[in-house]
C-alpha atoms as a PDB file:
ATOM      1  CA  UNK A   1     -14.698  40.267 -13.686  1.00  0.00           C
ATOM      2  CA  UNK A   2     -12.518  39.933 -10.464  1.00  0.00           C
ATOM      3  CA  UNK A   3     -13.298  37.190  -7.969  1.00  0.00           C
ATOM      4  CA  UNK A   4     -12.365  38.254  -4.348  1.00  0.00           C
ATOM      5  CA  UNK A   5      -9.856  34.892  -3.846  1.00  0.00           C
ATOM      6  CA  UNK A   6      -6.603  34.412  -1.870  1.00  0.00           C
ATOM      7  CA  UNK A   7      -3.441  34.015  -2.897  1.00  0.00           C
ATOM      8  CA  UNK A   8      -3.252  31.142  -0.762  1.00  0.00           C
ATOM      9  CA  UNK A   9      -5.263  27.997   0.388  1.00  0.00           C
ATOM     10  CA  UNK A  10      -4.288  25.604   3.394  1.00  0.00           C
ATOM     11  CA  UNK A  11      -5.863  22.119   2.428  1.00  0.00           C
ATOM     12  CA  UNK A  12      -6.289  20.374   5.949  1.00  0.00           C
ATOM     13  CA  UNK A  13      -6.062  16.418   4.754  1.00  0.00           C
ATOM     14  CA  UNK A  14      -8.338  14.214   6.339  1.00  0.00           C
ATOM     15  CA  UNK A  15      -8.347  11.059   4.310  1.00  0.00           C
ATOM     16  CA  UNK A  16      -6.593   8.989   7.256  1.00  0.00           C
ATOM     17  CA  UNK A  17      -9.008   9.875  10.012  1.00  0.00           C
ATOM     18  CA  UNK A  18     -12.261  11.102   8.671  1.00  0.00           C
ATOM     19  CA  UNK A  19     -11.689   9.235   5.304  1.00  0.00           C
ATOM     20  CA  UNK A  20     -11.009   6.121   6.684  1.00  0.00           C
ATOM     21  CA  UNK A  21     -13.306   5.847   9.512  1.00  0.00           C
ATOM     22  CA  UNK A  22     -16.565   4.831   7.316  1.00  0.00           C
ATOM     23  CA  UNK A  23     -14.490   2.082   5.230  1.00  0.00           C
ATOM     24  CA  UNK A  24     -16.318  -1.477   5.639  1.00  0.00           C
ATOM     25  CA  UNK A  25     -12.669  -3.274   5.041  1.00  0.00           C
ATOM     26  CA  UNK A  26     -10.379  -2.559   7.760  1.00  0.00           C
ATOM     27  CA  UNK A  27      -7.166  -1.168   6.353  1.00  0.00           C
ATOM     28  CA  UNK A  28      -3.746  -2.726   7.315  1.00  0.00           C
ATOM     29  CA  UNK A  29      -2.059  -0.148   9.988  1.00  0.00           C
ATOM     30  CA  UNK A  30       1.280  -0.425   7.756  1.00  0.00           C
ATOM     31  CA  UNK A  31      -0.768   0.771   4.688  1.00  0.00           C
ATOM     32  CA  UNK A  32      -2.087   3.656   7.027  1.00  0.00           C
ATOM     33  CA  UNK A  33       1.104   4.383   7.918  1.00  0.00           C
ATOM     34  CA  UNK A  34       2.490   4.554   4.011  1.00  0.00           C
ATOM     35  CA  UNK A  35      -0.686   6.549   2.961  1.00  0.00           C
ATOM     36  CA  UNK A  36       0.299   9.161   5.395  1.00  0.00           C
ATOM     37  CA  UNK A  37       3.934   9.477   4.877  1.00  0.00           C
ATOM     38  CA  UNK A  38       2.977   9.630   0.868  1.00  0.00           C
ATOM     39  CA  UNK A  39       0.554  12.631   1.885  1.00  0.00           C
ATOM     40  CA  UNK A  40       3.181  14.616   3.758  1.00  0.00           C
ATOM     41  CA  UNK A  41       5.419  13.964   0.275  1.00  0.00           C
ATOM     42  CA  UNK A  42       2.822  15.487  -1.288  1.00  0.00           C
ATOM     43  CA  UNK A  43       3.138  18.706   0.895  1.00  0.00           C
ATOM     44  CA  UNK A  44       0.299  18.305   3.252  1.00  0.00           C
ATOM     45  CA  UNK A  45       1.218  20.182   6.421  1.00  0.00           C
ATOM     46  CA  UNK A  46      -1.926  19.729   8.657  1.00  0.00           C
ATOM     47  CA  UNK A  47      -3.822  16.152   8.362  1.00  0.00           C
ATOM     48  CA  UNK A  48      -5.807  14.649  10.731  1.00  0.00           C
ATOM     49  CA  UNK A  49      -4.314  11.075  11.767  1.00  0.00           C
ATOM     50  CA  UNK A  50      -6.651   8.941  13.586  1.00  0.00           C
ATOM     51  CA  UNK A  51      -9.179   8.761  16.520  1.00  0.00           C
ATOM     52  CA  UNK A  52      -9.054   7.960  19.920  1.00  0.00           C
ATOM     53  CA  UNK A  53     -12.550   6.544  19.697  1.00  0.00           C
ATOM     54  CA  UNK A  54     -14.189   3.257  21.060  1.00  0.00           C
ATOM     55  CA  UNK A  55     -12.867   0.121  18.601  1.00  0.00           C
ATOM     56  CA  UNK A  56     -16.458  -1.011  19.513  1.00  0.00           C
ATOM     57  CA  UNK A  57     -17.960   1.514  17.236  1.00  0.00           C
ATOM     58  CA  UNK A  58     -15.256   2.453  15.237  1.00  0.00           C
ATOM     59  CA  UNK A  59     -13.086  -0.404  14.565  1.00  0.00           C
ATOM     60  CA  UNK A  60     -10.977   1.117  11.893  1.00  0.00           C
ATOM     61  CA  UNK A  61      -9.503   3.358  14.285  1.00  0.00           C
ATOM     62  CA  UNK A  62      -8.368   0.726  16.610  1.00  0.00           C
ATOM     63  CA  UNK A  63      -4.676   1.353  15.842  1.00  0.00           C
ATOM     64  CA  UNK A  64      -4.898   5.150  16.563  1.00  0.00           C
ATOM     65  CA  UNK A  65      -2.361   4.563  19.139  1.00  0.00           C
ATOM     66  CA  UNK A  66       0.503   2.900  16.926  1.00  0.00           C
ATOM     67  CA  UNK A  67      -0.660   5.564  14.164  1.00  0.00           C
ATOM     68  CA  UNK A  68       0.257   8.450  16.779  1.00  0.00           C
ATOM     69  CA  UNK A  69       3.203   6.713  17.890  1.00  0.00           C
ATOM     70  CA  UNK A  70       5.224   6.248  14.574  1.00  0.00           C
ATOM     71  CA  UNK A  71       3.594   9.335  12.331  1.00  0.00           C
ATOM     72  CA  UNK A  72       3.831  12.512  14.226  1.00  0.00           C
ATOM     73  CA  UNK A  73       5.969  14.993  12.218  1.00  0.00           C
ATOM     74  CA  UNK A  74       7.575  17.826  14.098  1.00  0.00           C
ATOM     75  CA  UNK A  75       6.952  19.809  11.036  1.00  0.00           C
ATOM     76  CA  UNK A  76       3.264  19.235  10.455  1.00  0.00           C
ATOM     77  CA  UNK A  77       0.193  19.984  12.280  1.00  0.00           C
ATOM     78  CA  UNK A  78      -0.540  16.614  13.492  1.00  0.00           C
ATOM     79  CA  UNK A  79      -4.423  16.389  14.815  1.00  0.00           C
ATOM     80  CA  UNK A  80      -6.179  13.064  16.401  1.00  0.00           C
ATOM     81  CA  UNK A  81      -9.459  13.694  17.216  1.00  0.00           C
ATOM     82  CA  UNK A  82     -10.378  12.533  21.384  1.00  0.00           C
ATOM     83  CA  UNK A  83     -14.566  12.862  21.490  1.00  0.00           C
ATOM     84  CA  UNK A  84     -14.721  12.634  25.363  1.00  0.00           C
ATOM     85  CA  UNK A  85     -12.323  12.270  28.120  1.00  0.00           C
ATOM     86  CA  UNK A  86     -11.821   9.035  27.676  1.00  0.00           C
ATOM     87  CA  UNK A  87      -9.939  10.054  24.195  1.00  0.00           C
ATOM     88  CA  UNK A  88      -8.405  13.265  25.864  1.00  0.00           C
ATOM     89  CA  UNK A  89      -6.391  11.041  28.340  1.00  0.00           C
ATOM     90  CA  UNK A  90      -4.843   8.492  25.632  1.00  0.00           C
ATOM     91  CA  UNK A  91      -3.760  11.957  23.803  1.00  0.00           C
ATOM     92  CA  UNK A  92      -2.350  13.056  26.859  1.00  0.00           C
ATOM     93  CA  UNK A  93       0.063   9.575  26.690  1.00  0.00           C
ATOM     94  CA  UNK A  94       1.432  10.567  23.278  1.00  0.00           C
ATOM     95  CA  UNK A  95       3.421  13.265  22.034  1.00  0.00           C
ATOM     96  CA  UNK A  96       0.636  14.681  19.914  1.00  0.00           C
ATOM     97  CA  UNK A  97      -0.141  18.223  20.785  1.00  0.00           C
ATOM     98  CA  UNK A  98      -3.080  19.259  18.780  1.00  0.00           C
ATOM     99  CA  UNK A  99      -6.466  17.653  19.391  1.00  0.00           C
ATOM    100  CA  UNK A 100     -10.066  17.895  17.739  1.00  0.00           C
ATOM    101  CA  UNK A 101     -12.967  17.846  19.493  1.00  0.00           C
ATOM    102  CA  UNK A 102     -16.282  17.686  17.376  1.00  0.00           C
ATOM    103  CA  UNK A 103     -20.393  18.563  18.766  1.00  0.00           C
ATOM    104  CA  UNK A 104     -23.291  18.283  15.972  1.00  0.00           C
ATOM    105  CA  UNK A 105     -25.644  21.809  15.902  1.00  0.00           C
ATOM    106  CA  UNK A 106     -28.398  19.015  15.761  1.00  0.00           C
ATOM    107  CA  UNK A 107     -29.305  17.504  19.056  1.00  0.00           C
ATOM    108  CA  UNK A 108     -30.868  14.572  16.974  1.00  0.00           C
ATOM    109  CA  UNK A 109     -27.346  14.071  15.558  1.00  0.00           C
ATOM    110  CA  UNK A 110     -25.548  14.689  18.599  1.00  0.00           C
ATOM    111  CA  UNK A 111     -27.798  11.691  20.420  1.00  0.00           C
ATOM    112  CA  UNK A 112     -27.233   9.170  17.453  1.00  0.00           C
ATOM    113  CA  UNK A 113     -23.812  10.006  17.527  1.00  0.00           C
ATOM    114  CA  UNK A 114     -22.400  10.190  20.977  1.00  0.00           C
ATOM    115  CA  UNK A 115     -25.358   9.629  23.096  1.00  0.00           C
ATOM    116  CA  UNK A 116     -25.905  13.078  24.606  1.00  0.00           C
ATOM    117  CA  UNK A 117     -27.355  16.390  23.806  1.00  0.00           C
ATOM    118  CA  UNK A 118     -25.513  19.425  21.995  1.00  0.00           C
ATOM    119  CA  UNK A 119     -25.906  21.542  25.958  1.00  0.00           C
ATOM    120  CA  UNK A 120     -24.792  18.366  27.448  1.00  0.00           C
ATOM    121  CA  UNK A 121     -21.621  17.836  24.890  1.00  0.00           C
ATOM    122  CA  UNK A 122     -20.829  21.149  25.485  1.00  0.00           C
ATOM    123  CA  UNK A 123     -21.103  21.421  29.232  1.00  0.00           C
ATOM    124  CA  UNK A 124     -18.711  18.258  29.019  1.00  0.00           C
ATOM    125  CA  UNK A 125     -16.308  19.550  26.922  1.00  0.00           C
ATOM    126  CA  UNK A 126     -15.764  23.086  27.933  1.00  0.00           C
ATOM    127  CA  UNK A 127     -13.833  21.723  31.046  1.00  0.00           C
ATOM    128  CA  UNK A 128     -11.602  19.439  28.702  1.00  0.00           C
ATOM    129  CA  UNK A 129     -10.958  22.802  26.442  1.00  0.00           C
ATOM    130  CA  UNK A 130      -9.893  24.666  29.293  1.00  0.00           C
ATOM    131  CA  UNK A 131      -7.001  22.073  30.068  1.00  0.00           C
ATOM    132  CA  UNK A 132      -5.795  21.446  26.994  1.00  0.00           C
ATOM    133  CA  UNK A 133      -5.615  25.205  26.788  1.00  0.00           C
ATOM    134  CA  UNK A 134      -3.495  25.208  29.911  1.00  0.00           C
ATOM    135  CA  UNK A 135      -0.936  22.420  28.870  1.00  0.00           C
ATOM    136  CA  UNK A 136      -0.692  24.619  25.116  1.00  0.00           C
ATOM    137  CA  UNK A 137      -2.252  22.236  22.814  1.00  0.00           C
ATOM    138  CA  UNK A 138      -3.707  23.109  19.641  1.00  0.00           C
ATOM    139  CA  UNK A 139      -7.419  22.746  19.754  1.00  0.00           C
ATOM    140  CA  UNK A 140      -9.617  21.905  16.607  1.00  0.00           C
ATOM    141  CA  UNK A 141     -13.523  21.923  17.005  1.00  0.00           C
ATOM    142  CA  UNK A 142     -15.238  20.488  14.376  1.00  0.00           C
ATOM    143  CA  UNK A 143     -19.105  21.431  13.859  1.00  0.00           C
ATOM    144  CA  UNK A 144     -21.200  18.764  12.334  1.00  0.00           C
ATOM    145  CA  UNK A 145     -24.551  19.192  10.793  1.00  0.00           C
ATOM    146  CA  UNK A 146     -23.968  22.887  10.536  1.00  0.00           C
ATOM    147  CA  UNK A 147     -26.013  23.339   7.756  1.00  0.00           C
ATOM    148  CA  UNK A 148     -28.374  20.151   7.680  1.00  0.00           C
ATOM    149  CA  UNK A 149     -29.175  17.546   9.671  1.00  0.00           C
ATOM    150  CA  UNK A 150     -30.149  13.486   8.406  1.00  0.00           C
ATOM    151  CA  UNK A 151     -32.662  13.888  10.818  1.00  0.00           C
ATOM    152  CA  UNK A 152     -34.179  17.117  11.702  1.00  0.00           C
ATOM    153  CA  UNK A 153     -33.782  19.118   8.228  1.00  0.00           C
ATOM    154  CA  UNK A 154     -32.362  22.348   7.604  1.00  0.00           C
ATOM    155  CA  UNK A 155     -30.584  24.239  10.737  1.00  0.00           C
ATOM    156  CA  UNK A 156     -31.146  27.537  11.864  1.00  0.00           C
ATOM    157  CA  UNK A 157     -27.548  29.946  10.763  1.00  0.00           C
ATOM    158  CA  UNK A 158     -27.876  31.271  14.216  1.00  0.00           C
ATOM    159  CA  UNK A 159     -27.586  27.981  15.714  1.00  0.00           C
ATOM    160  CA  UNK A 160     -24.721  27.217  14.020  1.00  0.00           C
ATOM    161  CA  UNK A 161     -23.520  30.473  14.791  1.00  0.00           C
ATOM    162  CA  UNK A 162     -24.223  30.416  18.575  1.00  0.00           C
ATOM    163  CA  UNK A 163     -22.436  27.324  19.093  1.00  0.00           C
ATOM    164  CA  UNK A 164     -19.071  28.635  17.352  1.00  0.00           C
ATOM    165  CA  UNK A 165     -19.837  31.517  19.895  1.00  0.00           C
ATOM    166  CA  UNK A 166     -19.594  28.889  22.508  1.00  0.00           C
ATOM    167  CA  UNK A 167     -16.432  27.232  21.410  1.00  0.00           C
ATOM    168  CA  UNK A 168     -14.694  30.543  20.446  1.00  0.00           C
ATOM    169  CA  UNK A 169     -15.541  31.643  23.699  1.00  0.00           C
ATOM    170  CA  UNK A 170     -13.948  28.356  25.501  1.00  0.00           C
ATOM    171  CA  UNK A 171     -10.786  29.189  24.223  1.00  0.00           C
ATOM    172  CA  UNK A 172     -10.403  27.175  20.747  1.00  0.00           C
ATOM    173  CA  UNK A 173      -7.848  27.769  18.224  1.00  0.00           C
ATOM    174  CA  UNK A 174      -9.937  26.268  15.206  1.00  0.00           C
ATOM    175  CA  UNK A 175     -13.281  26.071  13.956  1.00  0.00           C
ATOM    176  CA  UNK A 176     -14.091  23.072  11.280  1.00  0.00           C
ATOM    177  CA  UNK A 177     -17.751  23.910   9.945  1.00  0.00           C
ATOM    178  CA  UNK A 178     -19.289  20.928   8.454  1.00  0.00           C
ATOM    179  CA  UNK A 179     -21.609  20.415   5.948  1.00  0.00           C
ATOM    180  CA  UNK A 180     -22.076  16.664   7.180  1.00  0.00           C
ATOM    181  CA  UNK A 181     -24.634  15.488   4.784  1.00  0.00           C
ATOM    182  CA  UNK A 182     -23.412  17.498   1.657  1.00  0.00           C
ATOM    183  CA  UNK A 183     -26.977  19.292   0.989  1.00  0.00           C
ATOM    184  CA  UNK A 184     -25.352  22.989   1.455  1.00  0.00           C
ATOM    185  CA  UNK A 185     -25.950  25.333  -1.720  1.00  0.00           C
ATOM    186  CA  UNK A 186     -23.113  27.697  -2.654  1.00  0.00           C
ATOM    187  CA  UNK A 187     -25.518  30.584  -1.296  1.00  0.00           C
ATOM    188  CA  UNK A 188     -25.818  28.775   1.726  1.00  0.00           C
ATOM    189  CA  UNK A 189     -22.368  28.184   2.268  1.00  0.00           C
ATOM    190  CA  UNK A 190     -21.322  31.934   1.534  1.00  0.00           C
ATOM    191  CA  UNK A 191     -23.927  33.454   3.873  1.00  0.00           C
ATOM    192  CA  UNK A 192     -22.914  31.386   6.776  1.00  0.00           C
ATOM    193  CA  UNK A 193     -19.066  31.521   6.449  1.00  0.00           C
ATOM    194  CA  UNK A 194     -19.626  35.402   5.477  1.00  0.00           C
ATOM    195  CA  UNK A 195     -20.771  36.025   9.025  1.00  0.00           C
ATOM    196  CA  UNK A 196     -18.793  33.363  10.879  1.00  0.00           C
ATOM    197  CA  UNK A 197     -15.315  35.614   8.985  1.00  0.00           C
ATOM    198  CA  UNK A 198     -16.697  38.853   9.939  1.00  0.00           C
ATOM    199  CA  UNK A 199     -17.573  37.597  13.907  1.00  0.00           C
ATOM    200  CA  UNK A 200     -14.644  35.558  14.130  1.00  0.00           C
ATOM    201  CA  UNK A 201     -11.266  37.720  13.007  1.00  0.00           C
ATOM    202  CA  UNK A 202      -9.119  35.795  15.627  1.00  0.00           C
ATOM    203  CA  UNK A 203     -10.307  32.338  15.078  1.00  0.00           C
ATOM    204  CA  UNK A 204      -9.010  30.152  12.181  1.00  0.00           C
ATOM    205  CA  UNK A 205     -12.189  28.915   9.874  1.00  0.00           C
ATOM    206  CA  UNK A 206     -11.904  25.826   8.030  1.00  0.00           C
ATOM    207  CA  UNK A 207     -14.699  25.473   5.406  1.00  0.00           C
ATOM    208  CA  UNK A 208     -15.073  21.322   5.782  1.00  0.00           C
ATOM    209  CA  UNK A 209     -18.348  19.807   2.903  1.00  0.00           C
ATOM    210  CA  UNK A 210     -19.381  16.417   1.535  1.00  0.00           C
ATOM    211  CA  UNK A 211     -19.312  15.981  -2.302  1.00  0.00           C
ATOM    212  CA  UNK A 212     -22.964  14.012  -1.793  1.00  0.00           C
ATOM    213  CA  UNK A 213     -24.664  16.224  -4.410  1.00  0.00           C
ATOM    214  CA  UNK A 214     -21.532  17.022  -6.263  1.00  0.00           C
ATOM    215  CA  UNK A 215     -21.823  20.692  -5.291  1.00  0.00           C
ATOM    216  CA  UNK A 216     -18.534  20.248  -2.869  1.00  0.00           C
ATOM    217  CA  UNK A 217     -16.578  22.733  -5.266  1.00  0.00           C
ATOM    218  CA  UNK A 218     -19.260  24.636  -5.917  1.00  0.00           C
ATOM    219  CA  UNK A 219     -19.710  25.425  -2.349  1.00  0.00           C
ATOM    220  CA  UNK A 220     -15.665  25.797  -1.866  1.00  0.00           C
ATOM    221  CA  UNK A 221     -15.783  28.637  -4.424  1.00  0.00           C
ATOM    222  CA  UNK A 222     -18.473  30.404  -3.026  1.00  0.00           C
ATOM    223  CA  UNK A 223     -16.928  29.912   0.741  1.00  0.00           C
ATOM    224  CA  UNK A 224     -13.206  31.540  -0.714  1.00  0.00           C
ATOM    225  CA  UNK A 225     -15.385  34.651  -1.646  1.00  0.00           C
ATOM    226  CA  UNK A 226     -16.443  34.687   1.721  1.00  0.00           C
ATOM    227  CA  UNK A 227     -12.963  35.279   2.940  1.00  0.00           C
ATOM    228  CA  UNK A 228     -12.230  31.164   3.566  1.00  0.00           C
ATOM    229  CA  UNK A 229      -8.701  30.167   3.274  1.00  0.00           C
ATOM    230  CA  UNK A 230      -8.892  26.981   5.056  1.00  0.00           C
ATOM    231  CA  UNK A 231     -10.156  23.939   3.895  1.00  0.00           C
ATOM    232  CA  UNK A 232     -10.682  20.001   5.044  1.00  0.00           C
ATOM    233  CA  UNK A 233     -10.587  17.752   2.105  1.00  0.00           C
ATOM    234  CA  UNK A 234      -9.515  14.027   1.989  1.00  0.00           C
ATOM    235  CA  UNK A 235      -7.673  12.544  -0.736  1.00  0.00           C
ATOM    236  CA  UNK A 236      -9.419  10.300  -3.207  1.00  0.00           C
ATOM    237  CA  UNK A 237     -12.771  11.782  -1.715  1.00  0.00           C
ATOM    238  CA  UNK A 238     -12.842   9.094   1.031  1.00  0.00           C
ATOM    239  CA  UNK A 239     -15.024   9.359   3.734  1.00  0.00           C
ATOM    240  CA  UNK A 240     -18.478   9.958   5.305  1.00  0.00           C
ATOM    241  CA  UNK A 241     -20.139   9.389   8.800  1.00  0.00           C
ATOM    242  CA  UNK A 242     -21.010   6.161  10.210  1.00  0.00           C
ATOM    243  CA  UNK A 243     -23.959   8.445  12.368  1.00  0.00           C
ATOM    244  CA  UNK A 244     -24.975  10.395   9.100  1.00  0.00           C
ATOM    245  CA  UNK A 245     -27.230   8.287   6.893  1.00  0.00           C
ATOM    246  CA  UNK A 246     -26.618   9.131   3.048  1.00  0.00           C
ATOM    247  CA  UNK A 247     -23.603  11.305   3.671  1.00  0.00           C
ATOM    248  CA  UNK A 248     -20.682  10.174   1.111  1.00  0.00           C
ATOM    249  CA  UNK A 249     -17.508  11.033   1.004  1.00  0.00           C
ATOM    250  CA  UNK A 250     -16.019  14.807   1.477  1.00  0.00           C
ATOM    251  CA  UNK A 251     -14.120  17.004  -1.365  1.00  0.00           C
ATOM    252  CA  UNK A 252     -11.263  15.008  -3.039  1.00  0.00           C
ATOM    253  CA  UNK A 253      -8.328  16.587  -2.387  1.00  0.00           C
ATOM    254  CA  UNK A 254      -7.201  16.152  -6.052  1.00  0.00           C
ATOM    255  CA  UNK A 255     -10.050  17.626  -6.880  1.00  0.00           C
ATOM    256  CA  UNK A 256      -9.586  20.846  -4.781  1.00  0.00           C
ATOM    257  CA  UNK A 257      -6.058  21.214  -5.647  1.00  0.00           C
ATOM    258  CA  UNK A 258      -6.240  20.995  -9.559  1.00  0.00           C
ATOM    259  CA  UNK A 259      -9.462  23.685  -9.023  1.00  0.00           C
ATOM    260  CA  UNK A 260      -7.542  26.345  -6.839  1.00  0.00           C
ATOM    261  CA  UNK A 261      -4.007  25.741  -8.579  1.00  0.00           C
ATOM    262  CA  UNK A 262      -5.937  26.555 -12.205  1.00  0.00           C
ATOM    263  CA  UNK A 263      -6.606  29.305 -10.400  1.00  0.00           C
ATOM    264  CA  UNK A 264      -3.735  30.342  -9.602  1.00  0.00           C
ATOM    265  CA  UNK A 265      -4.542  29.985  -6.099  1.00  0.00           C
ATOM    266  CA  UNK A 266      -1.541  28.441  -4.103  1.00  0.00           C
ATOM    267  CA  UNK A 267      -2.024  25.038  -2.152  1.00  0.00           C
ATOM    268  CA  UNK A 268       2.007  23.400  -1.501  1.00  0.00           C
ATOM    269  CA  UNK A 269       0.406  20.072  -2.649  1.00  0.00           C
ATOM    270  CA  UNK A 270       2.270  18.472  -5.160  1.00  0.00           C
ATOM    271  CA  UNK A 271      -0.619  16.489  -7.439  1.00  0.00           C
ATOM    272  CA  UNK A 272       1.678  13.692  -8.726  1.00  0.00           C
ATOM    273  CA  UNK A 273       2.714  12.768  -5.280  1.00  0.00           C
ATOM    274  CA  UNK A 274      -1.084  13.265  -3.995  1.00  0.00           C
ATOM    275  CA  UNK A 275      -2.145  10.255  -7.067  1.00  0.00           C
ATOM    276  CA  UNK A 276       1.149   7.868  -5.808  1.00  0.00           C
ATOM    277  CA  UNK A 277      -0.056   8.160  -1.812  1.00  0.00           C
ATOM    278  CA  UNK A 278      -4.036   7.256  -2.802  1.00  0.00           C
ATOM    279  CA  UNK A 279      -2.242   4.591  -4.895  1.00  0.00           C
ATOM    280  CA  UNK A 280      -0.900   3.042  -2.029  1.00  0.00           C
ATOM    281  CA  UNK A 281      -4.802   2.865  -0.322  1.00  0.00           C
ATOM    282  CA  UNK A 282      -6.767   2.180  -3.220  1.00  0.00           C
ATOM    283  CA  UNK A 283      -6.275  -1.570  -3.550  1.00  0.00           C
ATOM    284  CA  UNK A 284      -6.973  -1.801   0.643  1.00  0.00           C
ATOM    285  CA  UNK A 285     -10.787  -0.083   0.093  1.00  0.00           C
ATOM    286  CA  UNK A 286     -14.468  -1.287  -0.503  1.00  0.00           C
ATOM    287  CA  UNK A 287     -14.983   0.942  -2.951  1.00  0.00           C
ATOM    288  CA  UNK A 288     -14.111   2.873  -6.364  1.00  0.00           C
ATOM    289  CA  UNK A 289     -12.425   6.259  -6.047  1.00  0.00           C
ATOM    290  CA  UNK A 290     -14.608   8.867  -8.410  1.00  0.00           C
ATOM    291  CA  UNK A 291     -13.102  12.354  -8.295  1.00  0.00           C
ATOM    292  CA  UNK A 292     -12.703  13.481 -11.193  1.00  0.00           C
ATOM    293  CA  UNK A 293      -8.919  14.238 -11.129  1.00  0.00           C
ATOM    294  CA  UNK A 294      -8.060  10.708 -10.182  1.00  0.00           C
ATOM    295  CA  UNK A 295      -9.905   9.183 -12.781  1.00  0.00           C
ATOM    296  CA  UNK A 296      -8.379  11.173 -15.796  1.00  0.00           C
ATOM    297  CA  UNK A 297      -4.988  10.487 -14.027  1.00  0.00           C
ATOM    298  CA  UNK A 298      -5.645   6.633 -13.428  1.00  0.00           C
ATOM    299  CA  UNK A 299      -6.689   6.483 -17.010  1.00  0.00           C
ATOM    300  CA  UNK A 300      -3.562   8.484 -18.536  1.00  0.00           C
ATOM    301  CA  UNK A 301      -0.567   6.407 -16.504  1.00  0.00           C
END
């Protein structure tokens, strides 16, 4: 039987922003800095760096400016994620030109998580869209809770759906579709990223789930039939959501790479270089890497 795959995958890395933002230990800037540079060894060409967020609520991203300031690569698609103007303006100090903006389908979410409604996030950011658009940044929206929600359940497809209309429509360049909480089913995820590749021809889709249930790869699988050739996945499976109760961390790169390459799907990421940069972050974390891939390999050097 013939699966309907690509002969290509781009892994988006987001083990230094989205990876490390839910750590309990706060990890040394200089590590940061060495865990990136041993990603882009490893042949990662987009990554998500760090946050301009409040060190208030989000104290591991408190060096996001030094991180910007001594790890943008010319050759890479470098992406900091700015949740407000606040953010936008720091990124507009730096050199980095591609930015993420993120808005939860779940107004429950939304409210724990930035204080406002999805209409009112929206309303807000449309206007920052429009001038990054003008000054030629790349511009990432990430969709949380596109499939569930901690608090309000299961979410409509044409929610989800609608509000990629909305962000499409304000001029975007990417759309990261989240399954925040890891409860999507591989049905699930190839229904909704099914319609979101046939409405969407012009927009790049990034397929972005939580391992919580262990059906991460399951749901990757299902989302390449769909069309997906784009990815988020953070090496050593760090991550999770300091707004999401129960979510854990997203798919391990190492994971995701040994899948697709035994495929004979091409990724550019080079695994032995992948296992030295999560080396390098391990010893700095609260708690035990478990993807599979790392294991074997911890247990074999």
């Amino acid at each position: 039987m013939m699966l309907n795959l690509p002969e290509k995958v781009t892994i988006i890395e987001v083990g230094p922003r989205d990876g490390l933002q839910n750590e309990k230990l706060f990890v040394p800037t200089e590590i940061k800095k060495q865990f990136i540079a041993g990603l882009r060894k490893a042949g990662l060409q987009e990554m998500e760096l760090t946050s301009f967020v409040s060190p208030k609520w989000v104290p591991q991203m408190g060096d996001a400016a030094e991180i910007v300031a001594d790890c943008l690569d010319q050759n890479s698609r470098d992406i900091v994620l700015a949740p407000n103007r606040k953010g936008i303006d720091r990124v507009y100090s730096t050199d980095c030109k591609a930015v993420a903006v993120f808005v939860g389908v779940s107004n429950s979410f939304n409210l724990k998580n930035i204080n406002k409604t999805t209409h009112d996030s929206m309303a807000e950011l449309k206007p920052i869209i429009k001038g990054l658009k003008e000054r030629n940044y790349f511009v990432r929206a990430c969709i949380s809770t596109a499939f569930y929600c901690p608090y309000e359940g299961k979410i409509n497809e044409s929610d989800t759906i609608s509000l990629c209309r909305e962000f499409v429509a304000a001029g975007v360049d990417e759309l990261s579709v989240a399954d925040t909480i890891g409860m999507a089913a591989p049905n699930e995820a190839y229904s909704l990223f099914y319609q979101l590749k046939a409405e969407f021809t012009d927009t790049l889709l990034t397929a972005h789930f939580h391992d919580t249930r262990k059906l991460a790869l399951a749901n990757i699988l299902t989302s390449l039939q769909a069309g997906i050739d784009r990815f988020d996945t953070s090496a050593g499976g760090l991550g999770g959501c300091p707004f999401a109760p129960g979510a854990s961390g997203n798919a391990a790169t190492e994971d995701v790479v040994y899948m697709l390459e035994r495929m004979g799907i091409q990724t550019g990421v080079d695994l032995s270089r992948l296992m030295e940069a999560i080396d390098v972050v391990r010893p700095h974390l609260s708690r035990q890497i478990e993807s599979g891939y790392y294991r074997l390999h911890a247990q074999t050097v």
